[in-house]
N, C-alpha and C. Protein backbone atom coordinates (compact mmCIF):
# COMPACT_ATOMS: atom_id res chain seq x y z
N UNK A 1 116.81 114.23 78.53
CA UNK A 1 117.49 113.96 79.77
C UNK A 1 118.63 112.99 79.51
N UNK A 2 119.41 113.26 79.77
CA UNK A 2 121.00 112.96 79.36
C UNK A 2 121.79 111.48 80.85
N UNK A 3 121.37 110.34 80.62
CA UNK A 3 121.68 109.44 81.81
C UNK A 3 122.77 108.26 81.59
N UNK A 4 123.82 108.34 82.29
CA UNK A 4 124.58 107.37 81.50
C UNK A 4 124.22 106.00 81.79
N UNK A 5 125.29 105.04 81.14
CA UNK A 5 125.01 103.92 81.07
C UNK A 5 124.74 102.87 82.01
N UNK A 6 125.39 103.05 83.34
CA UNK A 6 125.44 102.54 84.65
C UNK A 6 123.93 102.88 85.25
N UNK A 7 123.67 104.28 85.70
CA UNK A 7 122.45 104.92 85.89
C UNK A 7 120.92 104.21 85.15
N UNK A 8 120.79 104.22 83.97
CA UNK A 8 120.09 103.42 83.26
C UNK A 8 119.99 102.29 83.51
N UNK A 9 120.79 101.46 83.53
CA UNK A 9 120.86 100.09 84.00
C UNK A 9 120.47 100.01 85.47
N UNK A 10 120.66 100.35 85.95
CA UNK A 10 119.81 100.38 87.49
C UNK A 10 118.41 100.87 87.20
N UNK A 11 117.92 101.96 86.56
CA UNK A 11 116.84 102.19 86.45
C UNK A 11 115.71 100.94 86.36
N UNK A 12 116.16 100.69 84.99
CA UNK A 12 115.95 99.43 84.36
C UNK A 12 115.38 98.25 85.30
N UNK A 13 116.67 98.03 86.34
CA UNK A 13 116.57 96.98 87.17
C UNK A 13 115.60 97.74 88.48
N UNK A 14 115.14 98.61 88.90
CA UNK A 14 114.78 98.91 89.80
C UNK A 14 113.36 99.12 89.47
N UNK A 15 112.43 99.16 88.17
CA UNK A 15 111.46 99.17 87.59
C UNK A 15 111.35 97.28 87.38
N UNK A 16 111.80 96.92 86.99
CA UNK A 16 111.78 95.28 86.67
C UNK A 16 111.46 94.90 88.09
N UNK A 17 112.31 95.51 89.20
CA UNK A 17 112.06 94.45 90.70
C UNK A 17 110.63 94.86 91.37
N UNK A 18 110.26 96.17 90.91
CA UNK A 18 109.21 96.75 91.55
C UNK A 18 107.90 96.18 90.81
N UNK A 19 107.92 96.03 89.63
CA UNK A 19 107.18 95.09 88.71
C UNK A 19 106.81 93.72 89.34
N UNK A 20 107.67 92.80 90.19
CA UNK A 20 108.04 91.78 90.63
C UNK A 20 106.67 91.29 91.53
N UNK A 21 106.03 92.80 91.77
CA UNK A 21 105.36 92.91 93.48
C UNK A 21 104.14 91.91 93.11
N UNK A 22 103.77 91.30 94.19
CA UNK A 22 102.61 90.41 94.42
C UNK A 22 101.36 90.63 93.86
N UNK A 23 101.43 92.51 93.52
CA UNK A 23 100.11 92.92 92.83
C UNK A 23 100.28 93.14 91.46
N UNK A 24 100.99 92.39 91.24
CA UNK A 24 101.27 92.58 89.59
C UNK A 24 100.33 91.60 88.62
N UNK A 25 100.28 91.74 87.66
CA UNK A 25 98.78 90.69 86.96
C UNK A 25 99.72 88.71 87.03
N UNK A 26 100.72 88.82 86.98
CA UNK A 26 101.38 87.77 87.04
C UNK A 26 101.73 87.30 88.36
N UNK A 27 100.78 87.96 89.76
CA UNK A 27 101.47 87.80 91.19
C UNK A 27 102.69 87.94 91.30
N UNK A 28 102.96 87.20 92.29
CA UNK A 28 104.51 87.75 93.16
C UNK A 28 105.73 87.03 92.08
N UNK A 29 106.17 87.67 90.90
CA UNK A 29 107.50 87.04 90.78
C UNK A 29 109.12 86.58 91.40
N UNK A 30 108.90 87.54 93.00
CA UNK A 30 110.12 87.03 93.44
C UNK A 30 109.71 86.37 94.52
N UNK A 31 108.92 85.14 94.72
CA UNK A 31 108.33 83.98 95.70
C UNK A 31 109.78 83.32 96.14
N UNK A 32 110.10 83.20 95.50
CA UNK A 32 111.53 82.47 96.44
C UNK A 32 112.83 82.39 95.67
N UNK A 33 113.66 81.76 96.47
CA UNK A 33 115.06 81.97 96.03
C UNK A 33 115.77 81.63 94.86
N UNK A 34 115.07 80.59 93.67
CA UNK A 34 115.08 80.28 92.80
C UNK A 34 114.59 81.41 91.52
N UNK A 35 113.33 82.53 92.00
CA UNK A 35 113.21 83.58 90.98
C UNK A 35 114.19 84.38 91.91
N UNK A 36 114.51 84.67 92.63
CA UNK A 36 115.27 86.19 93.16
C UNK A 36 116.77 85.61 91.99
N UNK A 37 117.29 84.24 92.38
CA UNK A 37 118.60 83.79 91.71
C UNK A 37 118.35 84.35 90.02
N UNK A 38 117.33 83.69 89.45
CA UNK A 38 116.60 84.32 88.30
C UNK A 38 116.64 85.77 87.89
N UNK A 39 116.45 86.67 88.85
CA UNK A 39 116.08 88.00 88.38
C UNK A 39 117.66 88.30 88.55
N UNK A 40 118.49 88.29 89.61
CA UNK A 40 120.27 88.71 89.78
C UNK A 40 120.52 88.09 88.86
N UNK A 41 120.55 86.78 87.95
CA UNK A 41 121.46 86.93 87.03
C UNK A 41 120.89 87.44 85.57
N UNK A 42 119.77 87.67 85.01
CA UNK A 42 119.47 88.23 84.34
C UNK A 42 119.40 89.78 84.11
N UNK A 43 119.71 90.20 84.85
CA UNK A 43 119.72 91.93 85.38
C UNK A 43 121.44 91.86 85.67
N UNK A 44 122.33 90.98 85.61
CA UNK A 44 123.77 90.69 85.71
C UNK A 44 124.05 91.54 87.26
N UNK A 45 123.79 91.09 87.95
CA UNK A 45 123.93 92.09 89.32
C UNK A 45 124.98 91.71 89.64
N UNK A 46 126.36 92.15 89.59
CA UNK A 46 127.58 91.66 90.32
C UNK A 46 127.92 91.19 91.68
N UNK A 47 128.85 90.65 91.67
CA UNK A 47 129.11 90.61 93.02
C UNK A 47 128.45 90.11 94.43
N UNK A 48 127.62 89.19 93.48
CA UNK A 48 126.54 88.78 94.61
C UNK A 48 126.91 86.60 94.50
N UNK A 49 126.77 86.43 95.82
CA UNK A 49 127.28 85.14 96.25
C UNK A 49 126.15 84.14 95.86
N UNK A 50 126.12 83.08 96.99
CA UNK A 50 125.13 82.36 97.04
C UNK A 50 123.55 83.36 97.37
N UNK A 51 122.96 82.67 97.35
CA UNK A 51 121.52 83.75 97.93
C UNK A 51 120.68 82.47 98.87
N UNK A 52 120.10 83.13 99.88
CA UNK A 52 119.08 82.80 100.94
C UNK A 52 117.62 82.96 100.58
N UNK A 53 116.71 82.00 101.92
CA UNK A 53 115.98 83.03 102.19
C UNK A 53 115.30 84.14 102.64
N UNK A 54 116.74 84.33 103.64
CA UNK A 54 117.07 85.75 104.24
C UNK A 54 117.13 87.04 103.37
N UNK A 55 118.13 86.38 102.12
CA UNK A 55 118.51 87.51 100.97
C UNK A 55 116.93 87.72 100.35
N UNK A 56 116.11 86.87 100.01
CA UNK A 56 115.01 86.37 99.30
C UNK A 56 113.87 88.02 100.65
N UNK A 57 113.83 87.69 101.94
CA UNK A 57 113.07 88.60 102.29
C UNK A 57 113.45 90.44 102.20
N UNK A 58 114.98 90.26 102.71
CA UNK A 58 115.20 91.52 102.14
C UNK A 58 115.23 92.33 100.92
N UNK A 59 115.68 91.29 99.76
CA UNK A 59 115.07 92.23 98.63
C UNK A 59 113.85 92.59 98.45
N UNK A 60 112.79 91.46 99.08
CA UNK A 60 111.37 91.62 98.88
C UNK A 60 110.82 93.31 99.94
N UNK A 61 111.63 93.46 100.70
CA UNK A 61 111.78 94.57 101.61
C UNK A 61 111.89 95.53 100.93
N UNK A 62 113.50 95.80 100.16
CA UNK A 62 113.85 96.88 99.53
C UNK A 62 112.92 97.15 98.13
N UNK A 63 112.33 96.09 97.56
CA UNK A 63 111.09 96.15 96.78
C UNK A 63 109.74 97.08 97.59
N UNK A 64 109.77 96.61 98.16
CA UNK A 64 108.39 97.73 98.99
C UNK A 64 108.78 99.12 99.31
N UNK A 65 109.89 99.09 99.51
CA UNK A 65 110.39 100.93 99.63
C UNK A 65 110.80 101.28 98.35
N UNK A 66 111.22 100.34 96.79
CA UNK A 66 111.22 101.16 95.72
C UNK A 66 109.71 101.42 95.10
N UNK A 67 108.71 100.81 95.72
CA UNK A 67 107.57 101.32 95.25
C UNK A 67 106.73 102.20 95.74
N UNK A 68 107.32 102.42 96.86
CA UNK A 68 106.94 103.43 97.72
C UNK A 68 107.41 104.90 97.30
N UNK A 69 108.31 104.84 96.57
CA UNK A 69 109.76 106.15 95.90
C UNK A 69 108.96 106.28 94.59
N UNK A 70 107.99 105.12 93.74
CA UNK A 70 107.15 105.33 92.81
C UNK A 70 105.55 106.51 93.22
N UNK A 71 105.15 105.78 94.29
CA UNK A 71 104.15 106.84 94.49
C UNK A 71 104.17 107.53 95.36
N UNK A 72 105.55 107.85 95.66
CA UNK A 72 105.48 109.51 96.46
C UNK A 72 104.90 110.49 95.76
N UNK A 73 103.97 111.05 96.58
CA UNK A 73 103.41 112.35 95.66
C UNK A 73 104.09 113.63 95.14
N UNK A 74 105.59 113.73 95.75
CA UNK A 74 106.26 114.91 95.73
C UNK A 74 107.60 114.69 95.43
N UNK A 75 108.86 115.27 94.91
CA UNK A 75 110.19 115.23 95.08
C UNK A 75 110.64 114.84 96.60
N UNK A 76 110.03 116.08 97.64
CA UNK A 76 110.59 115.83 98.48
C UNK A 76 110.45 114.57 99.43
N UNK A 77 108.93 113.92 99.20
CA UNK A 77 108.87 112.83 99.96
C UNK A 77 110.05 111.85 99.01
N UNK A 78 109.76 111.74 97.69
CA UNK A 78 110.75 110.76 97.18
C UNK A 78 111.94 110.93 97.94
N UNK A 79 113.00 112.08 98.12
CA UNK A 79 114.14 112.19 98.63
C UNK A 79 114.04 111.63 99.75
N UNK A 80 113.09 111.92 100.62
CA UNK A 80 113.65 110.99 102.18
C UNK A 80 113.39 109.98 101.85
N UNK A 81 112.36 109.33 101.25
CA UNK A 81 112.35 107.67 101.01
C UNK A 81 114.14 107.14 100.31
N UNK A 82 114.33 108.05 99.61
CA UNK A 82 115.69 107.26 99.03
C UNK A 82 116.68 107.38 99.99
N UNK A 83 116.81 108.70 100.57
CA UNK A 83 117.77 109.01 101.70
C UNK A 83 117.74 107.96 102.59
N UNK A 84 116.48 107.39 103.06
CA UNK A 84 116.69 106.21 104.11
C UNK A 84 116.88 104.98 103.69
N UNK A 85 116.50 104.72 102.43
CA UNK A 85 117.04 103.71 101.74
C UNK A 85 118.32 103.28 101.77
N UNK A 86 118.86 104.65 100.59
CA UNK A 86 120.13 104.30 100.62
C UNK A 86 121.09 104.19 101.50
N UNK A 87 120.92 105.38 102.89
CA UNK A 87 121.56 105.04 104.09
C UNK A 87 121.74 104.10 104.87
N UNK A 88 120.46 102.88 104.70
CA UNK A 88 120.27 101.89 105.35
C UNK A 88 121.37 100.63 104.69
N UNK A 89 122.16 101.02 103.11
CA UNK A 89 122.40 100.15 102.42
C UNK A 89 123.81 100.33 103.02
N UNK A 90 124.27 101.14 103.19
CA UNK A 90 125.72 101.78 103.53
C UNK A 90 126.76 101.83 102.42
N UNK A 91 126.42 103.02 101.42
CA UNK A 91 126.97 103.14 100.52
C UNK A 91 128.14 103.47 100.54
N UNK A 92 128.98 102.80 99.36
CA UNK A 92 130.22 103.38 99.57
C UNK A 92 130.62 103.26 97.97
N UNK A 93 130.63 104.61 97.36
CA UNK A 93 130.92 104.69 95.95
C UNK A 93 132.27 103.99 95.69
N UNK A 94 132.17 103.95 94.72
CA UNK A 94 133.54 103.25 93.74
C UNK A 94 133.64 102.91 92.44
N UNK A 95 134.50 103.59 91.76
CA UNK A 95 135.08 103.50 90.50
C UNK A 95 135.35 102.24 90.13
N UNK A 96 134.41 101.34 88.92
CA UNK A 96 134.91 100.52 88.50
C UNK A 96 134.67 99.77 87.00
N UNK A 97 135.32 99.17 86.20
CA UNK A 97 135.60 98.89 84.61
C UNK A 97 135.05 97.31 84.72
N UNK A 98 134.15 96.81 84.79
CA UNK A 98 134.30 95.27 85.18
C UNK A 98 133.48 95.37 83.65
N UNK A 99 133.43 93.78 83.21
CA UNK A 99 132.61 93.20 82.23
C UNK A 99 132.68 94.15 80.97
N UNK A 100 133.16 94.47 80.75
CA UNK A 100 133.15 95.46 79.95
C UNK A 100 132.49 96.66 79.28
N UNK A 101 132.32 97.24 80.99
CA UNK A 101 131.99 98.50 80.68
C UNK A 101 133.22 99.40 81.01
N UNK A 102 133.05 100.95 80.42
CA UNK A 102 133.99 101.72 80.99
C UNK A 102 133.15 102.48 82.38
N UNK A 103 134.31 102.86 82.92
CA UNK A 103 134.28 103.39 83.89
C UNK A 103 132.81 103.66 84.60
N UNK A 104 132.43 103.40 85.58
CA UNK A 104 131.24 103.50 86.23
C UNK A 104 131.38 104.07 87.61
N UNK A 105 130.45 104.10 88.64
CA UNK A 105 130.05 104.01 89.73
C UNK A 105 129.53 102.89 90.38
N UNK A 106 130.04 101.78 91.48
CA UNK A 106 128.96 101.26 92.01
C UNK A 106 128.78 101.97 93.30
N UNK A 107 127.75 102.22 94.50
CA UNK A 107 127.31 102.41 95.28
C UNK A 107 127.60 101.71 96.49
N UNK A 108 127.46 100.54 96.27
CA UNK A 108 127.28 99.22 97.41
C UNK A 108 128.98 99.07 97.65
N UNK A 109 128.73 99.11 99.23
CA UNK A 109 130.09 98.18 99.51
C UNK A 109 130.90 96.79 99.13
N UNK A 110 131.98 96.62 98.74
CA UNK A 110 132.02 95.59 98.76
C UNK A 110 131.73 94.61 99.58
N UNK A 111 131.45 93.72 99.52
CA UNK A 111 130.82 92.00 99.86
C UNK A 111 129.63 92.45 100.55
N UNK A 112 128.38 93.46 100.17
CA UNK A 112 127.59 93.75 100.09
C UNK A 112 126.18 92.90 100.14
N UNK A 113 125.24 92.18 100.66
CA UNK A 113 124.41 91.62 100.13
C UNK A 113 123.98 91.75 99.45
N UNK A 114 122.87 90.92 98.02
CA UNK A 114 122.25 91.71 97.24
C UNK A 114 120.98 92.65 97.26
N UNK A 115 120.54 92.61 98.74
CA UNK A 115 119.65 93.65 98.74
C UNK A 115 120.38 94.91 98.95
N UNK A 116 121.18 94.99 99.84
CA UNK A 116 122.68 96.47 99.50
C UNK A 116 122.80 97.19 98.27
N UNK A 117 122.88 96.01 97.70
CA UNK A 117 123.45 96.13 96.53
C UNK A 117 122.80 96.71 95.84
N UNK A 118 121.10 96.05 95.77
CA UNK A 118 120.38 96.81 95.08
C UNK A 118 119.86 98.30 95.28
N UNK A 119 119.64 98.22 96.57
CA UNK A 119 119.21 99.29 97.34
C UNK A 119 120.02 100.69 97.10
N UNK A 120 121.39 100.14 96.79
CA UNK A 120 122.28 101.11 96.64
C UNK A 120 122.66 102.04 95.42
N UNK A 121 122.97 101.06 94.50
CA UNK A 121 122.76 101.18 92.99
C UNK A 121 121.62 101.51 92.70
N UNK A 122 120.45 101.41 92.66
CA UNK A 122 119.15 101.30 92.52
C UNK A 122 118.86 102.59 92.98
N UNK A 123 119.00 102.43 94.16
CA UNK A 123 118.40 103.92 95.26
C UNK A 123 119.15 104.91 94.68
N UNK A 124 120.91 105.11 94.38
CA UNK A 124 121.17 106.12 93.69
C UNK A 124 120.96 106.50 92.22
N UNK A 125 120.48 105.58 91.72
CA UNK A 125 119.76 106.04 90.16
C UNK A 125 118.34 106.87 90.22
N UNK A 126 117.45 106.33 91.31
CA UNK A 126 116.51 107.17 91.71
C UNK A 126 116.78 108.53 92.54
N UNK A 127 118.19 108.76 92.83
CA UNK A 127 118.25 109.79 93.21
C UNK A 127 118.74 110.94 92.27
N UNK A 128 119.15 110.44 91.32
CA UNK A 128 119.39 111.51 90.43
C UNK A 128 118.41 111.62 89.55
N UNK A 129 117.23 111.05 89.49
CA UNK A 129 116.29 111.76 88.72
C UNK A 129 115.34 112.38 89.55
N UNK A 130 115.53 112.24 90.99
CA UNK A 130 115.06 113.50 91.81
C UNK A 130 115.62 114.91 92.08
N UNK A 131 116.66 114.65 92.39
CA UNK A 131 118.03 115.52 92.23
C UNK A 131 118.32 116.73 90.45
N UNK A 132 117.62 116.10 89.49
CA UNK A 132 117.40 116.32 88.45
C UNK A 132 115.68 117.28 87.84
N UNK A 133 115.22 116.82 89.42
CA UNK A 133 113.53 117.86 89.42
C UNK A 133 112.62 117.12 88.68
N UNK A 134 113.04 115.56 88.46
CA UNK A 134 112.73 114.93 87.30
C UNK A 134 111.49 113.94 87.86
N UNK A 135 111.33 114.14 89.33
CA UNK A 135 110.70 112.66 90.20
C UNK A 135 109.05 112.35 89.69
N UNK A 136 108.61 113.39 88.51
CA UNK A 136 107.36 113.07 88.06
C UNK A 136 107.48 111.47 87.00
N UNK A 137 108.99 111.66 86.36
CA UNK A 137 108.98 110.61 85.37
C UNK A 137 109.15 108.81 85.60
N UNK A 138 108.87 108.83 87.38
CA UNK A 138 108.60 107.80 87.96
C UNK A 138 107.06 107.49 88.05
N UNK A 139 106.51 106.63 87.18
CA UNK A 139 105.07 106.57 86.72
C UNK A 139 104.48 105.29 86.90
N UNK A 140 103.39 104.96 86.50
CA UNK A 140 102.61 103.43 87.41
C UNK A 140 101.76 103.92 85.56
N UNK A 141 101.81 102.88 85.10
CA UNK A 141 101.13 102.83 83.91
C UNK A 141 99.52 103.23 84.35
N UNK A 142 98.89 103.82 83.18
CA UNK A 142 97.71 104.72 82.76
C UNK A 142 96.47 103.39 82.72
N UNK A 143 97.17 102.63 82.30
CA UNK A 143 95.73 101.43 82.07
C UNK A 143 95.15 100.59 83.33
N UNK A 144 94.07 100.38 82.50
CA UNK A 144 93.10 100.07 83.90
C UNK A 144 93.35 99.08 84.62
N UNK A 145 93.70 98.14 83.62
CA UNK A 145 94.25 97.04 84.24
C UNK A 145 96.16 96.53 84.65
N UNK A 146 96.66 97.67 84.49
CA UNK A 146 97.84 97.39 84.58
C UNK A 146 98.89 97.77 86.05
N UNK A 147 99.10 99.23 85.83
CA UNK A 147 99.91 99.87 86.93
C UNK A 147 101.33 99.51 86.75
N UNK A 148 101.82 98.94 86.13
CA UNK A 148 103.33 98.09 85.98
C UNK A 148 104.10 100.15 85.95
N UNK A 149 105.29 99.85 87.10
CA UNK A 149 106.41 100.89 87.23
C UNK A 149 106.76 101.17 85.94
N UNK A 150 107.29 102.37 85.46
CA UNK A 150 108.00 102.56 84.74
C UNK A 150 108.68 103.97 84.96
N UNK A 151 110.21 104.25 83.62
CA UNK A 151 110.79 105.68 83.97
C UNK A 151 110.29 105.59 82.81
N UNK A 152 109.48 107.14 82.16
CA UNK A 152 109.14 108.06 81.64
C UNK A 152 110.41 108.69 81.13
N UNK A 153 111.13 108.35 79.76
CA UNK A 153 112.21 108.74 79.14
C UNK A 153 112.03 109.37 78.03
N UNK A 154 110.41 109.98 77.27
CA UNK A 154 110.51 110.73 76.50
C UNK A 154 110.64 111.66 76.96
N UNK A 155 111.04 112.60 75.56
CA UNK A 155 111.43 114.32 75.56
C UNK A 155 110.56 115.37 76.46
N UNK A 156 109.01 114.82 75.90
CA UNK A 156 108.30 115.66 76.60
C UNK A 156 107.48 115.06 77.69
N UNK A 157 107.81 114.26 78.10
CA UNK A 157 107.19 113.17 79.92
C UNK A 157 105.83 113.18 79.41
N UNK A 158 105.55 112.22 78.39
CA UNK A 158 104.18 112.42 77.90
C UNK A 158 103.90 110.85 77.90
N UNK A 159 104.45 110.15 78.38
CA UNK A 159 104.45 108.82 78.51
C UNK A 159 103.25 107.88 79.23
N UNK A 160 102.24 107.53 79.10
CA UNK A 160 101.45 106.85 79.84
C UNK A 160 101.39 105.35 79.99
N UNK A 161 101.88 104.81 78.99
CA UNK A 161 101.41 103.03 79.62
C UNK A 161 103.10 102.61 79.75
N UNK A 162 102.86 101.32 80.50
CA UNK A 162 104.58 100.76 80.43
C UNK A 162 104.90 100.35 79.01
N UNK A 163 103.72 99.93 77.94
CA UNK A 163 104.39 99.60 76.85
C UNK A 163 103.31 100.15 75.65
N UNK A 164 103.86 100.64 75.28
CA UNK A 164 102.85 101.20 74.11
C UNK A 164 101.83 99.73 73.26
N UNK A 165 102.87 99.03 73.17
CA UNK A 165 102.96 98.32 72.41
C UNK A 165 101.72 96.88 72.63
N UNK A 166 101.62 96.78 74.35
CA UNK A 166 100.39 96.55 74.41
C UNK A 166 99.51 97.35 75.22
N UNK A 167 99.72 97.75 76.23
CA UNK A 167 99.08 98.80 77.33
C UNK A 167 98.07 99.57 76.28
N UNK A 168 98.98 100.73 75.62
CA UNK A 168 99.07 101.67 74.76
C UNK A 168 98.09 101.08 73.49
N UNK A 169 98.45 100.00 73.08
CA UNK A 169 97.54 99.69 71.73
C UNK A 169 95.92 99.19 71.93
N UNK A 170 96.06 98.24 72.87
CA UNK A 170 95.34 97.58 73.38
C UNK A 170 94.50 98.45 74.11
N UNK A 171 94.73 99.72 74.74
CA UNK A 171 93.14 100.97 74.71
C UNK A 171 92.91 101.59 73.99
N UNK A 172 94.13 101.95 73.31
CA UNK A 172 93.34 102.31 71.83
C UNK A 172 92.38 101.92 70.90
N UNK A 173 92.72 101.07 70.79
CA UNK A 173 91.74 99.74 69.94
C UNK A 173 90.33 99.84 70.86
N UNK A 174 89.95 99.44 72.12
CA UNK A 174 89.22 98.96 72.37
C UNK A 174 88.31 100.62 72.19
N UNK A 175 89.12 102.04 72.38
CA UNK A 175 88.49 102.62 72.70
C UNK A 175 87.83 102.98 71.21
N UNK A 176 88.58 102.77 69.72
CA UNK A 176 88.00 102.54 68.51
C UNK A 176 87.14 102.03 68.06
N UNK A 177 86.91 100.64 68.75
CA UNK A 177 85.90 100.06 68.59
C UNK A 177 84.82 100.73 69.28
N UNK A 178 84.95 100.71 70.15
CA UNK A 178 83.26 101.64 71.31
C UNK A 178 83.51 102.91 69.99
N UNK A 179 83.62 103.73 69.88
CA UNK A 179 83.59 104.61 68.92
C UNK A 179 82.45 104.12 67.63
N UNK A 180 82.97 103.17 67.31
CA UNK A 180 82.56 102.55 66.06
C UNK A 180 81.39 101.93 65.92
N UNK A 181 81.23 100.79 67.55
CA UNK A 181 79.95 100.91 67.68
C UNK A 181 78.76 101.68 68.02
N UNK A 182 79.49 103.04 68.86
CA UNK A 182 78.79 104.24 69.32
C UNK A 182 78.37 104.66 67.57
N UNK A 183 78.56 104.75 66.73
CA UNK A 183 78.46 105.48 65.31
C UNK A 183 77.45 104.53 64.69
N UNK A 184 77.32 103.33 64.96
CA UNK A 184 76.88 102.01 64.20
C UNK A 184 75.17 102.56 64.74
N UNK A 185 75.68 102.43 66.06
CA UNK A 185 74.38 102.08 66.68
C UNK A 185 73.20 103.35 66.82
């Protein structure tokens, strides 16, 4: 699946904010305006001013409807969830080269809030991997203890934990060992 660079980067950021949620093993990472400031500039979100805790509830808002676009059971429910999303953001595309990328798309109007912003950018990256027939590769990790969002970017959508690396290793192992003692014993 072929996604450019702009697209990705929202992905990215729209899996990271949904991660954020209160039911995550680390609780609520965006508690107040000091992590929301935290997560916009690390995710480089442009164009975004001072922040509230007005800004602080609405992203926490547009967070609950991108996880909602995670466990839609279908394409088509995903599409109206994004459709009202993004409509609610009042998109207005635009061509632009900033920081040094080439040429992009942003979504969000200018002087946009950053929940707009996100909602917008964000919401249209999830729309093209619906739009794409693709809305299975929006996934909630396989482990028991986890669930953390993720996009599903291998070849063959065979993807189960958010990170192989522990999700992924870390049942393996354990399920080696029960094996091992199942054989022992």
């Amino acid at each position: 699946m072929l996604i450019p660079h702009d697209t990705r980067i929202a992905l990215d950021t729209v899996v990271d904010l949904v991660n954020t949620a209160p039911e995550s093993e680390q609780g609520d990472r965006l508690a107040n305006v000091v992590a929301l400031h935290d997560f916009v500039h690390s995710h480089a979100v442009s164009g975004v001013g001072e922040l509230s805790q007005r800004d602080l509830k609405a992203v926490q808002d547009v967070r609950t409807r991108f996880a909602e676009i995670f466990a839609a059971p279908d394409g088509r429910t995903a599409a109206e969830l994004v459709n009202e999303l993004v409509a609610a953001a009042g998109t207005t595309p635009q061509l632009t080269d900033h920081d040094g990328y080439d040429w992009h798309v942003h979504y969000f109007a200018p002087g946009a809030s950053v929940a707009d912003h996100l909602a917008a950018d964000c919401g249209m990256a999830l729309a093209f991997i619906v739009v794409a027939g693709e809305q299975e590769r929006l996934r909630r990790c396989e482990a028991p203890d986890c669930g953390r969002a993720f996009v599903d970017l291998s070849r063959n959508r065979s993807r189960r934990y958010c990170d192989s690396r522990t999700c992924g290793n870390r049942l393996h192992v354990a399920a080696y060992r029960a094996r091992r003692k199942e054989a022992a014993g």
